[in-house]
N, C-alpha and C. Protein backbone atom coordinates (compact mmCIF):
# COMPACT_ATOMS: atom_id res chain seq x y z
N UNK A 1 201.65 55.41 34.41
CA UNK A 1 202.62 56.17 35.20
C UNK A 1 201.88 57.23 36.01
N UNK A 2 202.54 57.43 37.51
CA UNK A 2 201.46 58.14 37.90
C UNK A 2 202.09 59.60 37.73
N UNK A 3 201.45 60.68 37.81
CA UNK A 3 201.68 62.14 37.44
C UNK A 3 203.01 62.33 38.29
N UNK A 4 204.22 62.79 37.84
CA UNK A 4 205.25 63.41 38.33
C UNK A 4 204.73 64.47 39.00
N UNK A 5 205.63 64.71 39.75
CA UNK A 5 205.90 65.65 41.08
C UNK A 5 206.93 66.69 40.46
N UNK A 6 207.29 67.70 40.18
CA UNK A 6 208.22 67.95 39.53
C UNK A 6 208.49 69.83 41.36
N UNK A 7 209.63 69.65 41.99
CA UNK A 7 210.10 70.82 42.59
C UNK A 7 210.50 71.96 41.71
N UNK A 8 209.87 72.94 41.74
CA UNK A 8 210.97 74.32 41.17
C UNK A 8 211.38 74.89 41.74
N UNK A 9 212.67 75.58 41.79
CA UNK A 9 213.46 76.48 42.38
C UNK A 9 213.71 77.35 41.33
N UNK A 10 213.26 78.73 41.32
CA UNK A 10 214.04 79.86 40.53
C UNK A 10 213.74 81.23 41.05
N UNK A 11 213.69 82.31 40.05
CA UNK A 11 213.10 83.06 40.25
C UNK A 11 211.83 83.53 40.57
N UNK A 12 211.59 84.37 40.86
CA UNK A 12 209.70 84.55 40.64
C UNK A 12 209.06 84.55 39.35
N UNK A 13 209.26 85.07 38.79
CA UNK A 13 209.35 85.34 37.35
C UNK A 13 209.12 83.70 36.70
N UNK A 14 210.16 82.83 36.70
CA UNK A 14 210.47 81.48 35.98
C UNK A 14 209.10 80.41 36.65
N UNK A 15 208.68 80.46 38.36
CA UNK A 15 208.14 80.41 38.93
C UNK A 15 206.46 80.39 38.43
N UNK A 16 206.49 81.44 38.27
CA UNK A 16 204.98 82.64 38.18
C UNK A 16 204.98 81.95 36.29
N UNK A 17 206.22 82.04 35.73
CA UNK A 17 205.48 81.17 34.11
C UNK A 17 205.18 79.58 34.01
N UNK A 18 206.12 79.30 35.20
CA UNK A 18 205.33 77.58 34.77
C UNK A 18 204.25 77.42 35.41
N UNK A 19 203.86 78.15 36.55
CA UNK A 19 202.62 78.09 37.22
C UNK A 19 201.71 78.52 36.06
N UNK A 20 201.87 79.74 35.50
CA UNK A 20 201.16 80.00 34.37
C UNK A 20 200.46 78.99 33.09
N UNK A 21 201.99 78.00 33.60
CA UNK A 21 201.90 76.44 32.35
C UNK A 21 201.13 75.70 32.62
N UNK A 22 200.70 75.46 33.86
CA UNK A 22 200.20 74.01 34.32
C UNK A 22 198.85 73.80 33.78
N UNK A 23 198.19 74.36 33.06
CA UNK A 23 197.21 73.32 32.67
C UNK A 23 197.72 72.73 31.27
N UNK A 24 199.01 72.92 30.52
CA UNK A 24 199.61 72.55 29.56
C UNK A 24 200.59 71.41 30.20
N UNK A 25 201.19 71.33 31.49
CA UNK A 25 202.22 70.48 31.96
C UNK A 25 201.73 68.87 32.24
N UNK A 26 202.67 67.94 31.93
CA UNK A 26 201.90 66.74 32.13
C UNK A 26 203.07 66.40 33.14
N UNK A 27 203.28 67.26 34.15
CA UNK A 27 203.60 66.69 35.32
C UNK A 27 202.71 68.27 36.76
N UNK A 28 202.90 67.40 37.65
CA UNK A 28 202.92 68.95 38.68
C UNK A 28 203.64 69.46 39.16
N UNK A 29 203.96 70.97 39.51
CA UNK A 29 204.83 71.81 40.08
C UNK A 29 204.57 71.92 41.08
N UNK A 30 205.78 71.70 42.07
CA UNK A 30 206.07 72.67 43.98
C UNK A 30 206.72 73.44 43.84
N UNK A 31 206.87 74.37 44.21
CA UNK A 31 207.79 75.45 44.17
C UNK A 31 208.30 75.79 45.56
N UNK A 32 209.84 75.86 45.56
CA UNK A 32 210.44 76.49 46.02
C UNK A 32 210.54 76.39 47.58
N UNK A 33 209.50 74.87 47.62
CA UNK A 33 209.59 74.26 49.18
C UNK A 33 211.00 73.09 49.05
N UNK A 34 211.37 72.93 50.47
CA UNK A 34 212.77 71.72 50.74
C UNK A 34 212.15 70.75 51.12
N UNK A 35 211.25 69.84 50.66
CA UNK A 35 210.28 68.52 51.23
C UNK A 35 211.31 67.62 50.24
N UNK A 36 210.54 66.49 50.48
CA UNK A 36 211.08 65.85 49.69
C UNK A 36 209.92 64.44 49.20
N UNK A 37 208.91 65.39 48.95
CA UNK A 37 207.92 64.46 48.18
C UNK A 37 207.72 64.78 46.79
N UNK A 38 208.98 64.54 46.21
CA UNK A 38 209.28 64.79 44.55
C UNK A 38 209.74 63.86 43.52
N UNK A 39 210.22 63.90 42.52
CA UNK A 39 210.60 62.97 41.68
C UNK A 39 211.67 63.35 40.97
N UNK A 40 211.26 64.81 40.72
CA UNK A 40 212.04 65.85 39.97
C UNK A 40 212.68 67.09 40.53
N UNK A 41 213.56 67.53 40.17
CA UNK A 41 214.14 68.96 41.06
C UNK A 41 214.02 69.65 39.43
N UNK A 42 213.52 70.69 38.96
CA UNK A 42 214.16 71.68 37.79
C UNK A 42 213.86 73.09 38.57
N UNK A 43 215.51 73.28 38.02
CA UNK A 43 215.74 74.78 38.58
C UNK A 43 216.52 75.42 37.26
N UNK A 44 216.52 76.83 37.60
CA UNK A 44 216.91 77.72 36.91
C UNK A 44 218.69 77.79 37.34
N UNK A 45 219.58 77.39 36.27
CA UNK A 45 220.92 78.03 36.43
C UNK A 45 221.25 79.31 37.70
N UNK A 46 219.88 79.76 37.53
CA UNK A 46 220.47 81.46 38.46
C UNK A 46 220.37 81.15 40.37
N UNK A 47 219.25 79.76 40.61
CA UNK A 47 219.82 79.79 41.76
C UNK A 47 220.45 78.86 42.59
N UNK A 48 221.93 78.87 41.48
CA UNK A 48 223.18 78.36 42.17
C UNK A 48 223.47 79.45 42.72
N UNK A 49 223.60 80.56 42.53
CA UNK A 49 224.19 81.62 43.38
C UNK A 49 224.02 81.65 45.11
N UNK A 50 222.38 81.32 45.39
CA UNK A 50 221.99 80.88 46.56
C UNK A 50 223.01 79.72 47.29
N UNK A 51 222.96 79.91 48.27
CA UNK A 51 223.72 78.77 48.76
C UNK A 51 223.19 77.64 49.49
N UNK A 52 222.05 78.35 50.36
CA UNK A 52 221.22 76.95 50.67
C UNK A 52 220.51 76.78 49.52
N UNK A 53 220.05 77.19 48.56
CA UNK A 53 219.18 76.22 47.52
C UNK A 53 220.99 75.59 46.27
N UNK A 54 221.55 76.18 46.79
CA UNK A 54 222.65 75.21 45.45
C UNK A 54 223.20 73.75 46.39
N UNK A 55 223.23 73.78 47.79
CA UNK A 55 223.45 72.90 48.77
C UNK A 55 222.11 71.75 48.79
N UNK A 56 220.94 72.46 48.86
CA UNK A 56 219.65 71.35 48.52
C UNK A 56 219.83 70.72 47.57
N UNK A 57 219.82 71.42 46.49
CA UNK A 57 219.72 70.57 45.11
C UNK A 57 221.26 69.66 44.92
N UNK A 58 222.45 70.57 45.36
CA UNK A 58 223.51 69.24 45.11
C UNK A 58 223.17 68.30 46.12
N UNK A 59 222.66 68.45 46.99
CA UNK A 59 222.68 66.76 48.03
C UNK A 59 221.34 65.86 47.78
N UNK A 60 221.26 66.47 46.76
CA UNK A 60 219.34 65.99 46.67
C UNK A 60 219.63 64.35 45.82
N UNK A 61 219.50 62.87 46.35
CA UNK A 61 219.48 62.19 44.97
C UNK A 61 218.22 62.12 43.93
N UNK A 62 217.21 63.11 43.81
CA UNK A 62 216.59 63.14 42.93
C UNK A 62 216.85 63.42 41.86
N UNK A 63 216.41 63.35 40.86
CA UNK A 63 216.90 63.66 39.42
C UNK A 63 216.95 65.16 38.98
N UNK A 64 217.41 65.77 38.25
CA UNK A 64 217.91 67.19 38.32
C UNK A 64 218.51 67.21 36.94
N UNK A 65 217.01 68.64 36.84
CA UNK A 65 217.35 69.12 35.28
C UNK A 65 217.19 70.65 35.48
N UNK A 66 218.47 71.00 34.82
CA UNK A 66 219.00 72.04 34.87
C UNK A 66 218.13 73.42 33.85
N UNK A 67 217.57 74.40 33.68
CA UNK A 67 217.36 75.19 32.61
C UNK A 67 218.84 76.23 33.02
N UNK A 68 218.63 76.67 31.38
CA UNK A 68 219.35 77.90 31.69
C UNK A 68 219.39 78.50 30.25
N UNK A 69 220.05 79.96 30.53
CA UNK A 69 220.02 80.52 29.12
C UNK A 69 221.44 80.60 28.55
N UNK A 70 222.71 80.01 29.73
CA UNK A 70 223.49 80.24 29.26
C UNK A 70 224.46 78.81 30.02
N UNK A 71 225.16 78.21 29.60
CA UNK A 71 226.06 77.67 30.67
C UNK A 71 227.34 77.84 31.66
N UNK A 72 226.99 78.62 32.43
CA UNK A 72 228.18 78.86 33.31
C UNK A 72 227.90 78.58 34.70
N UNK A 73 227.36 77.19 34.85
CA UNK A 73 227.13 77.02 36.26
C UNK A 73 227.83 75.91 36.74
N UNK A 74 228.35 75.26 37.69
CA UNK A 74 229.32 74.14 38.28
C UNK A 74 228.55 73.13 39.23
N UNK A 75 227.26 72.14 38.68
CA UNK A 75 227.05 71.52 39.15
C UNK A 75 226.14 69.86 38.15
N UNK A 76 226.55 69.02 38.61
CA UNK A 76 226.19 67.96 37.46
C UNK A 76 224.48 67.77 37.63
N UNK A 77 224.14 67.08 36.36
CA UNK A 77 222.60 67.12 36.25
C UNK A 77 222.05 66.23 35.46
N UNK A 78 221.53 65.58 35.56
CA UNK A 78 220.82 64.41 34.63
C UNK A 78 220.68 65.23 33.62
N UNK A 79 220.03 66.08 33.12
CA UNK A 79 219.25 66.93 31.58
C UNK A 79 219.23 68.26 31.94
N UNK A 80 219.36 68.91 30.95
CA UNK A 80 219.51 70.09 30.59
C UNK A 80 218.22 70.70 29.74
N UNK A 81 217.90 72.09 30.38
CA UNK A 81 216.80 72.39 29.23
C UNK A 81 217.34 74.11 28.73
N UNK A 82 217.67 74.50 27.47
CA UNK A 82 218.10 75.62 27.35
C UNK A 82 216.63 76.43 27.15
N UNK A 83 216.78 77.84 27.58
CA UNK A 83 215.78 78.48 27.69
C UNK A 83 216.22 79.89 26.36
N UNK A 84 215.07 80.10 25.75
CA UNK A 84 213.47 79.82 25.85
C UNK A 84 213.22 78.51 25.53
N UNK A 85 211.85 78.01 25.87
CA UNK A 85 212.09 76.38 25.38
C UNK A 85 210.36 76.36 25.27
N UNK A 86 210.05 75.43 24.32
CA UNK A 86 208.43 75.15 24.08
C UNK A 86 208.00 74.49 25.38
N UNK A 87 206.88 74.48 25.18
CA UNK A 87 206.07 73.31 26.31
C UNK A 87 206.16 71.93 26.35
N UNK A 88 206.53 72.02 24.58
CA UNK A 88 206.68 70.93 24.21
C UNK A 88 207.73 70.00 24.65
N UNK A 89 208.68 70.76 25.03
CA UNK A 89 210.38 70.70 24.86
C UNK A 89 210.21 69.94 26.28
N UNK A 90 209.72 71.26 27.10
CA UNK A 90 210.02 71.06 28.32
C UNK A 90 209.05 69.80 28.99
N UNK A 91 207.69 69.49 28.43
CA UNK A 91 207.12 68.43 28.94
C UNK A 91 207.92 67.00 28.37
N UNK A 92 208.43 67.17 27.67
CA UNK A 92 209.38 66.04 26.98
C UNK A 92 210.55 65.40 27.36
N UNK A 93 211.37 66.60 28.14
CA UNK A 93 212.83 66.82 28.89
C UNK A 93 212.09 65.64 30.28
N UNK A 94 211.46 66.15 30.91
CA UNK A 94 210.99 65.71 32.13
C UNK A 94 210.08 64.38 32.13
N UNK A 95 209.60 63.96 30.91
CA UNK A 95 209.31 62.91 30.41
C UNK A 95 210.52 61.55 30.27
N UNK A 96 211.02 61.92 29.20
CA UNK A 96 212.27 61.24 29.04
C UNK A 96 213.10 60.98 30.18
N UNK A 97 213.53 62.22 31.17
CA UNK A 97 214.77 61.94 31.70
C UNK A 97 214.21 60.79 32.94
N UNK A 98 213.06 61.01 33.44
CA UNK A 98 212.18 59.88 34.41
C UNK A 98 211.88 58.45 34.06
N UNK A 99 211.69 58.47 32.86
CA UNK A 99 211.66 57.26 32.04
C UNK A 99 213.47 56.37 31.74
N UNK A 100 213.97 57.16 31.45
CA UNK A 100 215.62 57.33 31.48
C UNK A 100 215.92 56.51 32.70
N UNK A 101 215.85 57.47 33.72
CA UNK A 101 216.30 56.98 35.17
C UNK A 101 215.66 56.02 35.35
N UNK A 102 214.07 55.81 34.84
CA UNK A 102 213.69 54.22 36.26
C UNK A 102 214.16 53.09 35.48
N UNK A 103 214.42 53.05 34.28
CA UNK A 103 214.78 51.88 33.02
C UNK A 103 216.22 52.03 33.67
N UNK A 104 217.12 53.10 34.19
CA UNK A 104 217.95 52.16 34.45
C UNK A 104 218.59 51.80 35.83
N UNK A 105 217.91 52.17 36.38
CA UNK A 105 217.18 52.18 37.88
C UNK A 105 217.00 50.48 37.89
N UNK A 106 216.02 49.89 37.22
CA UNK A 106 215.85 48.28 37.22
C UNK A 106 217.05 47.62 36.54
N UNK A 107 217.79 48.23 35.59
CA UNK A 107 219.50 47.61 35.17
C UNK A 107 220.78 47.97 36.12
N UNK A 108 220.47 48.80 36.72
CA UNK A 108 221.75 48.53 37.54
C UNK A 108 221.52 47.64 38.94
N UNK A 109 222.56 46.77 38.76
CA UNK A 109 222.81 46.12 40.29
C UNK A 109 223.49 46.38 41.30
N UNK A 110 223.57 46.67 42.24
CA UNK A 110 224.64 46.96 43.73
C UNK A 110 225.37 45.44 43.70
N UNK A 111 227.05 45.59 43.30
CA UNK A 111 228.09 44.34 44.10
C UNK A 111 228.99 45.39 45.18
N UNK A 112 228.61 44.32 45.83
CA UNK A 112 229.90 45.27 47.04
C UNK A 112 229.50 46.88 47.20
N UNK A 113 230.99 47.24 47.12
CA UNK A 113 230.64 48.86 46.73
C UNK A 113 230.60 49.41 45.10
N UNK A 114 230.01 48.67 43.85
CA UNK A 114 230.18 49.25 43.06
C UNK A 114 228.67 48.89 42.69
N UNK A 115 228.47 49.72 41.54
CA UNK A 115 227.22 49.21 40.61
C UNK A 115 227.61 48.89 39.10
N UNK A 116 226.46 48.20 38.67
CA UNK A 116 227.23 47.18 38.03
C UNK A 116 226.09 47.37 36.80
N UNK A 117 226.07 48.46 35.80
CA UNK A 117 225.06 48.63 34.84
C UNK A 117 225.30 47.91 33.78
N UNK A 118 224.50 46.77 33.50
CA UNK A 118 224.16 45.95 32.44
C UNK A 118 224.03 46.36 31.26
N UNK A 119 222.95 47.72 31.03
CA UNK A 119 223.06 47.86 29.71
C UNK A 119 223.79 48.74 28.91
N UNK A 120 224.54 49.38 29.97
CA UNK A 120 225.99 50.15 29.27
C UNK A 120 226.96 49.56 29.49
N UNK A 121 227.01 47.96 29.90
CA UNK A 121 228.21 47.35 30.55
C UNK A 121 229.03 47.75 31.42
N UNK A 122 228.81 48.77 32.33
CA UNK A 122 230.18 49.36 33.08
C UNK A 122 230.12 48.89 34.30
N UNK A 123 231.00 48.60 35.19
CA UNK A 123 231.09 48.71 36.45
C UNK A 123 231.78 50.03 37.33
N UNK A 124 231.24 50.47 38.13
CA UNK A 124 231.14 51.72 38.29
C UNK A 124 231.32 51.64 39.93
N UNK A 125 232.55 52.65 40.35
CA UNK A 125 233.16 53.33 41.50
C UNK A 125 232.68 54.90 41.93
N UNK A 126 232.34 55.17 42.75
CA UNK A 126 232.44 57.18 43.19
C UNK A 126 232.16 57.61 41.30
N UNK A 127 233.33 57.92 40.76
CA UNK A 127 233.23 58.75 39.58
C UNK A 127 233.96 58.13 38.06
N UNK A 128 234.66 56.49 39.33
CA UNK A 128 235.32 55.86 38.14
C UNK A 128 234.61 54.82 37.71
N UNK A 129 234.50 54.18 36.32
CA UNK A 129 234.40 53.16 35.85
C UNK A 129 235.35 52.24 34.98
N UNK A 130 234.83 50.53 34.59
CA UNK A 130 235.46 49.99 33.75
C UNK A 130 234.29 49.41 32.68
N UNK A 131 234.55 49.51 31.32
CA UNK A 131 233.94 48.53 30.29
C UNK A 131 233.89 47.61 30.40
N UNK A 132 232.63 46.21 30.64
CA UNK A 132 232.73 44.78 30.34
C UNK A 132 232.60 44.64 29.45
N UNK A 133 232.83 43.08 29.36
CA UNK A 133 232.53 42.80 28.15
C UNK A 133 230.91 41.70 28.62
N UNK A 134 229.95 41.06 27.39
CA UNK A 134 229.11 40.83 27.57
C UNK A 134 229.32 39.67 28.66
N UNK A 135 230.37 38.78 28.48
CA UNK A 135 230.39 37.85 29.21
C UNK A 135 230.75 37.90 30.83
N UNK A 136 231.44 39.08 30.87
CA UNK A 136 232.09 39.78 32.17
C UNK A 136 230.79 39.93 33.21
N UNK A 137 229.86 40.58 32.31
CA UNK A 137 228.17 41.30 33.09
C UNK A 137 227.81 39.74 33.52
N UNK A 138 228.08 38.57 32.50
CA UNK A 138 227.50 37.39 32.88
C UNK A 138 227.64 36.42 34.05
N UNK A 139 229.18 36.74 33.99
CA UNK A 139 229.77 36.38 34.90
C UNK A 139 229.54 36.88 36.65
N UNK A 140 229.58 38.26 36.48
CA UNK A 140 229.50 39.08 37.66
C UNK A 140 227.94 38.09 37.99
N UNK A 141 226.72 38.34 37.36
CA UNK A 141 225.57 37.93 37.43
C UNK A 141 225.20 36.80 37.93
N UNK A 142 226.35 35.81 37.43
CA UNK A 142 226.51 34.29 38.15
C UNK A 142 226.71 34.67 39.29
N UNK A 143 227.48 35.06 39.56
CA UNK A 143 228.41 35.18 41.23
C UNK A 143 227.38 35.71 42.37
N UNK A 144 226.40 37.05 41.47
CA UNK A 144 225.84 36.99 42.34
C UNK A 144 224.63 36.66 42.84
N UNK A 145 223.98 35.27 41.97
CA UNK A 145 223.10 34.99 42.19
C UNK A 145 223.27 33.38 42.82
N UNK A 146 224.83 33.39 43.20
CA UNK A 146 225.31 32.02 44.25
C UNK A 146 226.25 32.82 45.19
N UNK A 147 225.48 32.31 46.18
CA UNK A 147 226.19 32.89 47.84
C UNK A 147 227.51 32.04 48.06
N UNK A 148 227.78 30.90 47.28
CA UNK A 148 228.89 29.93 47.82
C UNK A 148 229.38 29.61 46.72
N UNK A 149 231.03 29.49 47.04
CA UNK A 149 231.60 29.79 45.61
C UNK A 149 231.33 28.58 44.34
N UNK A 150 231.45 28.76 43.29
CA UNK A 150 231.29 28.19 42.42
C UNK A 150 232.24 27.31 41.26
N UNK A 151 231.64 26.41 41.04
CA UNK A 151 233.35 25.70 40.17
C UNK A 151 233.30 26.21 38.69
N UNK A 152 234.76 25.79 38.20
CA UNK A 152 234.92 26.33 37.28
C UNK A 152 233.94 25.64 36.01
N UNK A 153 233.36 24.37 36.63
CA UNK A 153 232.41 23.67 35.57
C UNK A 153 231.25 24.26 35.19
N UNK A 154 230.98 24.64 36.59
CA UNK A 154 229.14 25.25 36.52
C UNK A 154 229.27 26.44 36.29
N UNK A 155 230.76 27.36 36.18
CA UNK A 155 230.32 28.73 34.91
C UNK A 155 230.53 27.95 33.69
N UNK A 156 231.51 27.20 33.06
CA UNK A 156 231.26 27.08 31.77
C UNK A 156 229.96 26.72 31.20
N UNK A 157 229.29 25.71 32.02
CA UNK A 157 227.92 25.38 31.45
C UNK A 157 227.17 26.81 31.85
N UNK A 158 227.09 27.46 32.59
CA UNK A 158 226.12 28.36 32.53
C UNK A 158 226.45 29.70 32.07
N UNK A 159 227.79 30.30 32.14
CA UNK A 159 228.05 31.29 30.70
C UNK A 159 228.43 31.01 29.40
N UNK A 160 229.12 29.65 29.13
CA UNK A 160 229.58 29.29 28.02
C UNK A 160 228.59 28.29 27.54
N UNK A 161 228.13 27.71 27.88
CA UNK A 161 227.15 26.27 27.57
C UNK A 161 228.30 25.03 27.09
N UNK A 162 229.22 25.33 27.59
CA UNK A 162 230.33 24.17 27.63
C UNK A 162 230.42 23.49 28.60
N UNK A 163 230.56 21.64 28.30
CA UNK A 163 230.87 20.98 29.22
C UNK A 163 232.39 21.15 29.57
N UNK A 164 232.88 20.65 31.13
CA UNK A 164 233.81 20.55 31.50
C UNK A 164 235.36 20.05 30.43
N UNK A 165 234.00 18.99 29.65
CA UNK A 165 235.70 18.70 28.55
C UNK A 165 236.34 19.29 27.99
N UNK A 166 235.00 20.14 27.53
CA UNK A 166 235.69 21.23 26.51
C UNK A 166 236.90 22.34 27.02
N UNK A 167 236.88 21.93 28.06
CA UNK A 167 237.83 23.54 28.98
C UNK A 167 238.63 23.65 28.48
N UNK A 168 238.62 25.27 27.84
CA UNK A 168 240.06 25.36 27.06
C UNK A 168 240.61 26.68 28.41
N UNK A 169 240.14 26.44 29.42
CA UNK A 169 241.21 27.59 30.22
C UNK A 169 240.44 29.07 30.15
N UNK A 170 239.45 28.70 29.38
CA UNK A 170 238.42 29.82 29.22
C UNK A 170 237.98 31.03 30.44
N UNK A 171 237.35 29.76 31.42
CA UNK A 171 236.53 30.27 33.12
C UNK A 171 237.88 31.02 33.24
N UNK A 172 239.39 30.75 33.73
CA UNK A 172 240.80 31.15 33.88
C UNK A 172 241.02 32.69 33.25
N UNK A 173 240.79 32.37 31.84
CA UNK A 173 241.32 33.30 30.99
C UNK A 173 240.13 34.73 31.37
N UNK A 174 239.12 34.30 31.04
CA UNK A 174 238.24 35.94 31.78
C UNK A 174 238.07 36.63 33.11
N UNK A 175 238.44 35.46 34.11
CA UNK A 175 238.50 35.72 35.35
C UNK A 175 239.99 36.91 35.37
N UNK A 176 240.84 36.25 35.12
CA UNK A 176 241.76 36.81 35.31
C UNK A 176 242.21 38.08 34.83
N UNK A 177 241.53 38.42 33.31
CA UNK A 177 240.93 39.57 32.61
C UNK A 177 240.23 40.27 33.45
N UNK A 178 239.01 40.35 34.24
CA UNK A 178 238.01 40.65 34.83
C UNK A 178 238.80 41.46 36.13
N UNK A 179 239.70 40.43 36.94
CA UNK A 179 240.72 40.72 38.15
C UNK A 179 241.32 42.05 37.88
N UNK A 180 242.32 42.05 36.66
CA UNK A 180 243.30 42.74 36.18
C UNK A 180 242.49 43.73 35.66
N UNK A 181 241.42 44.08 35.32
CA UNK A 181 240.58 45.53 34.88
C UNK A 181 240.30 46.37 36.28
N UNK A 182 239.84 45.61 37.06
CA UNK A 182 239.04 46.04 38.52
C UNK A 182 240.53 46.26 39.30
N UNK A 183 241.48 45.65 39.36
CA UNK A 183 242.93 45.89 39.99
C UNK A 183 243.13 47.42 39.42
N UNK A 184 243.72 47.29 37.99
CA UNK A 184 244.01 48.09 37.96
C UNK A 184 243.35 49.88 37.77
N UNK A 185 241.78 49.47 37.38
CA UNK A 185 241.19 50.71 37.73
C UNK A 185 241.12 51.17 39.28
N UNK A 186 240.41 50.69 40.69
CA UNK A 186 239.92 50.42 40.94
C UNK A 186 241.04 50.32 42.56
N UNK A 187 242.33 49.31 42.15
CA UNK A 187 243.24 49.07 42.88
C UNK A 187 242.84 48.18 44.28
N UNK A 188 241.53 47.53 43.57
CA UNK A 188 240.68 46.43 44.44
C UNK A 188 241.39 44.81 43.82
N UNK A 189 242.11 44.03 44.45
CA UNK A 189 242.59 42.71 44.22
C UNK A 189 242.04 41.77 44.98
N UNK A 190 240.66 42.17 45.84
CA UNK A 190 239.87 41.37 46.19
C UNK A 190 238.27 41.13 45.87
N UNK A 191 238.18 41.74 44.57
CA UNK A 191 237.33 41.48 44.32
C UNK A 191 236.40 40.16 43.68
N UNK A 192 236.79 39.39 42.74
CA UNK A 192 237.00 38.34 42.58
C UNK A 192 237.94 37.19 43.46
N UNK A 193 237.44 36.31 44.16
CA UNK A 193 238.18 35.35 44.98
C UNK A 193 237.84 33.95 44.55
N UNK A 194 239.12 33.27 45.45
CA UNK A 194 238.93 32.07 44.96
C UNK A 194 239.04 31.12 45.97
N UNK A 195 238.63 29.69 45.99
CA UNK A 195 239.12 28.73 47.30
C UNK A 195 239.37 27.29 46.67
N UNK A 196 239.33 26.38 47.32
CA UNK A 196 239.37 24.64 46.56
C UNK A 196 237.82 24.70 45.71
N UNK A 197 236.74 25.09 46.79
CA UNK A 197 235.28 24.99 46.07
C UNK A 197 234.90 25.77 44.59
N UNK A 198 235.81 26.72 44.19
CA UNK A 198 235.39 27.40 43.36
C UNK A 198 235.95 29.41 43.80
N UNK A 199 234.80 29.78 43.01
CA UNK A 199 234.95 31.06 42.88
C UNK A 199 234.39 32.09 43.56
N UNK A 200 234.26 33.12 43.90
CA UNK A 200 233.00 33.74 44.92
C UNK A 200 233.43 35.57 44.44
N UNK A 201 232.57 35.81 44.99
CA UNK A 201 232.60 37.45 45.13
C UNK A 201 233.22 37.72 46.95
């Protein structure tokens, strides 16, 4: 892995001690520049008060870990580090949460407008989601790895490992499960489609 980039924004003080850290840090510190050759944003709770640095960091999609000594601040964050905190703590926080993100960085897929995380099963809107089930992720996965729709034979053999005889209404019965989750979270009834050829996204 190559050495993190890690931005700080805080005080001088918070600043002036991790600079103090760095021959203990197993990432590197910028401070308090708006570039965007980073990996990491950690800032101090105190400058949300700022408004262009609480405007940087909320529009930033880099990853963003919060310190603080207390929680009363209004903005979301991958990890949290409460302060005082070891070296230990803190080379660990910034460890993990990078490792965190790119693992699931390679599990989530883009359908349409949603993402579609495999290993928490969810399919995911703006701020809403729905639970799959294992076969649901399987399904979605079929669909989208055929551009032209598909029959109801060639999912059973390839999510169920059932031949056509066996059809108990199965391909039917989850599809329509699948429809009715995404309808009604979602209020999308075109997400799943259908034609004479089969099935499609």
């Amino acid at each position: 892995m190559h050495q993190l980039n890690v931005l700080i924004f805080g005080s001088s003080s918070f600043i002036t001690t991790l600079n103090e850290l760095k021959p203990f840090l197993k990432f590197n510190t910028l401070s308090n520049n708006f570039n965007n050759n980073h990996d990491i944003i950690l800032f101090h709770s105190e400058v949300l008060k700022d408004k262009k640095q609480k405007d940087f960091i909320s529009n930033s999609n880099s990853i963003k870990i919060c310190a603080y000594h207390k929680k009363d601040f209004l903005i979301n964050c991958d990890s949290y580090l409460q302060l005082p905190a070891s070296i230990k703590e803190l080379n660990s926080v910034v460890e993990n949460i990078f490792a965190k993100k790119k693992f699931n960085k390679n599990s989530s897929i883009k359908i349409k407008d949603y993402l579609l995380d495999k290993n928490e099963k969810k399919l995911a809107k703006s701020n809403d989601y729905i639970i799959l089930t294992e076969k649901e992720v399987q399904l979605l996965e079929l669909f989208l790895l055929n551009s032209k729709p598909i029959s109801k034979d060639y999912i059973l053999s390839s999510v169920w490992n059932y031949s056509s005889s066996a059809d108990t209404h199965t391909v039917e019965t989850h599809i329509y499960r699948l429809r009715k989750k995404i309808g009604e979270k979602f209020m999308d009834h075109d997400f799943i489609l259908n034609n004479k050829n089969g099935y499609y996204l």
